[in-house]
Protein backbone atom coordinates (compact mmCIF):
# COMPACT_ATOMS: atom_id res chain seq x y z
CA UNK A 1 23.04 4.86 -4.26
CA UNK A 2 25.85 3.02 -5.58
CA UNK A 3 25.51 2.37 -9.23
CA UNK A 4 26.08 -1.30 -8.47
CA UNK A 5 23.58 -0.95 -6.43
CA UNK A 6 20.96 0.56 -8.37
CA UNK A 7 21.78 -2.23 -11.67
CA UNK A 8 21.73 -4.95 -8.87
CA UNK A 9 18.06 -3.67 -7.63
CA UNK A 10 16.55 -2.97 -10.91
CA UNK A 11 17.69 -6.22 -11.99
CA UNK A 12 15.35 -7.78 -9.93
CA UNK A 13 12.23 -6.65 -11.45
CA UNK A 14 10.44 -5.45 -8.29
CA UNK A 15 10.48 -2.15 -6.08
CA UNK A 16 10.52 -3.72 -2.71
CA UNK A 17 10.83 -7.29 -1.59
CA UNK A 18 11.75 -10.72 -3.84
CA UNK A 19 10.60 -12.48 -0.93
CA UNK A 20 12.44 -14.61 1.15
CA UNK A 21 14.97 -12.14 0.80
CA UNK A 22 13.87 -8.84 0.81
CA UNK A 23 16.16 -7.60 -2.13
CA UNK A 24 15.03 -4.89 -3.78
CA UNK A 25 15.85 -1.51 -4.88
CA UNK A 26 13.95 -0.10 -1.61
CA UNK A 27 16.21 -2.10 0.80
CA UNK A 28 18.70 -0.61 -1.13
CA UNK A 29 17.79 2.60 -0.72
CA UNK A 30 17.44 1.42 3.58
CA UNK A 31 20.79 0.49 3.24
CA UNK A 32 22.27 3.29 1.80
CA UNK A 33 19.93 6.15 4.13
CA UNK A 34 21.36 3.74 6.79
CA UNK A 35 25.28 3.78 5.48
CA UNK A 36 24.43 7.89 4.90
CA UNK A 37 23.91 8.16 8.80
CA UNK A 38 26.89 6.14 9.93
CA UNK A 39 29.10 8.09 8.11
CA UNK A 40 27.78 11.34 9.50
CA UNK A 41 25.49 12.59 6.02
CA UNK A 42 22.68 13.38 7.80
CA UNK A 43 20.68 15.34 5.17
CA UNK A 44 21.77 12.89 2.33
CA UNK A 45 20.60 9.95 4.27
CA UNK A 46 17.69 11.49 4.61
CA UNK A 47 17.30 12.42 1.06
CA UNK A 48 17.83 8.55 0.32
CA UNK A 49 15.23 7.77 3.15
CA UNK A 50 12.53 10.50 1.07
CA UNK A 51 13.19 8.27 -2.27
CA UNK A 52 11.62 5.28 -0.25
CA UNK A 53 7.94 4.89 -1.82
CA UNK A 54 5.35 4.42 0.67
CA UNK A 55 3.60 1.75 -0.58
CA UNK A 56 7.22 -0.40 -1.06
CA UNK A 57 7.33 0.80 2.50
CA UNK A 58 4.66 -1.07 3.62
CA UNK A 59 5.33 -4.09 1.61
CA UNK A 60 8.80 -5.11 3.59
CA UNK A 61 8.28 -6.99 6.95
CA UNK A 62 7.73 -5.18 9.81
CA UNK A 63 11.72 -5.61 11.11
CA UNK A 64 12.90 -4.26 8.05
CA UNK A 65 10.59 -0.61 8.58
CA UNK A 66 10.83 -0.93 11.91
CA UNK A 67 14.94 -0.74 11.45
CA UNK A 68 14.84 1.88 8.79
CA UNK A 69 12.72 3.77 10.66
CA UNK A 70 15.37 3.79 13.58
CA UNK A 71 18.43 5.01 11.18
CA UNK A 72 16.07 8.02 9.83
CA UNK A 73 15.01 8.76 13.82
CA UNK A 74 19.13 8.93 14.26
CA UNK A 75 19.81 11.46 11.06
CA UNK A 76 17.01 13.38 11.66
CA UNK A 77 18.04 13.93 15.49
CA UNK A 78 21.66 14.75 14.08
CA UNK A 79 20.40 17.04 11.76
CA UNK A 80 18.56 18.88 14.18
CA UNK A 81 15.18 17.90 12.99
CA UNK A 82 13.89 16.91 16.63
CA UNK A 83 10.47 17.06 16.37
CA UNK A 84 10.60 14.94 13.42
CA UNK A 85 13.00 12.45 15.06
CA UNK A 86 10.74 12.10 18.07
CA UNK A 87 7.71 11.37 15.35
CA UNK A 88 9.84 8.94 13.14
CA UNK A 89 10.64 7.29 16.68
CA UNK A 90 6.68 6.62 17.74
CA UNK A 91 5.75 5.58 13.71
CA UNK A 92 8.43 3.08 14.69
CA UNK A 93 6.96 2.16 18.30
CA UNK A 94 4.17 1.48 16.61
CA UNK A 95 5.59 -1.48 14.42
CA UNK A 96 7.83 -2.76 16.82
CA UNK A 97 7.57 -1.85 20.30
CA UNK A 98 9.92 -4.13 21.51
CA UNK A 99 12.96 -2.71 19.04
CA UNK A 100 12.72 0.94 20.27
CA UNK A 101 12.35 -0.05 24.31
CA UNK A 102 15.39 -2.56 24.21
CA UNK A 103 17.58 -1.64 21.43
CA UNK A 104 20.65 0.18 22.01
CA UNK A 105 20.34 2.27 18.92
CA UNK A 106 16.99 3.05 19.82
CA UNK A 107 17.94 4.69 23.23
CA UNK A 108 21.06 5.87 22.20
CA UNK A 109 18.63 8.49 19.92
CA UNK A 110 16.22 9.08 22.55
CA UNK A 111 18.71 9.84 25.40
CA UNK A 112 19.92 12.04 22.33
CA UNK A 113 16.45 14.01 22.09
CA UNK A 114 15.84 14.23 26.18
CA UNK A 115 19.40 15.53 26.94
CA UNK A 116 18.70 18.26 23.85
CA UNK A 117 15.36 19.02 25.10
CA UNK A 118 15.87 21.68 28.33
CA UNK A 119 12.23 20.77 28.70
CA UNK A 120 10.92 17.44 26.97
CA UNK A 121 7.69 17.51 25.34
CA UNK A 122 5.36 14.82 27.24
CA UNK A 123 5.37 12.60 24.44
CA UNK A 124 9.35 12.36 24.73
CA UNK A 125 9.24 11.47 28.19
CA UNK A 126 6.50 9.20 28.12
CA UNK A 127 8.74 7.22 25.44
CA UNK A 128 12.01 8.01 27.71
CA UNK A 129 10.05 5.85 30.66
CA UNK A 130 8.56 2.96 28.16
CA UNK A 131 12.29 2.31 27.16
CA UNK A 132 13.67 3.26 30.61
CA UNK A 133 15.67 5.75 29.60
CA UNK A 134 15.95 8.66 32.00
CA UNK A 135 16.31 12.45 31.25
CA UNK A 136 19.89 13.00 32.52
């Protein structure tokens, strides 16, 4: 993390949320696991991503995990971590079903994991079909 960042976060006084806004040193670490992955630093977004307390976790709104959830899904998947990419990808179902079946970003990563796959596991297909993306 930036060490603007990091002042700006701890400045605040809290780990995870000064509500309305949710700023706080854990979106900052979202935002820099998710600025990790768009640059192509897999395994250092996902070390930023691992810094992420799981309580502070829980504490953001459900669009906020359900997004950071989607960035880790993408670096893990990059980073050859499948099995954990198709697991990050169902944590995230769960808190937003509606992000990972009609996002782009969310079927860019699972057509990703189907066309890596020679044979899917069922639990990647079954996902493939809820967002309508099919194993090419």
């Amino acid at each position: 993390m930036s060490a603007a960042a990091a002042t700006a976060g701890a400045r605040l006084r809290v780990r995870c949320t000064a509500r309305p806004t949710t700023i706080g040193i854990t979106n900052c670490l979202f935002h820099e696991a998710s600025i990790l992955t768009q640059l192509g630093e897999y395994g250092d977004s996902l070390t930023a991503a691992a810094r992420i307390k799981a309580a502070d976790f829980a504490a953001l709104p459900r669009e906020r995990r359900t997004h950071h959830l989607l960035d880790t899904a993408l670096a893990q998947c990059r980073a050859g971590q499948l099995e954990d990419a198709l697991d990050t990808l169902l944590d995230s179902e769960r808190f937003g079903p509606q992000e990972i079946h009609c996002r782009l970003a969310a079927r860019t990563v699972i057509a990703e994991l189907l066309s890596a796959e020679t044979t899917p596991p069922w639990r990647l297909r079954a996902l493939g079909e809820r967002s309508g993306v099919a194993n090419s």
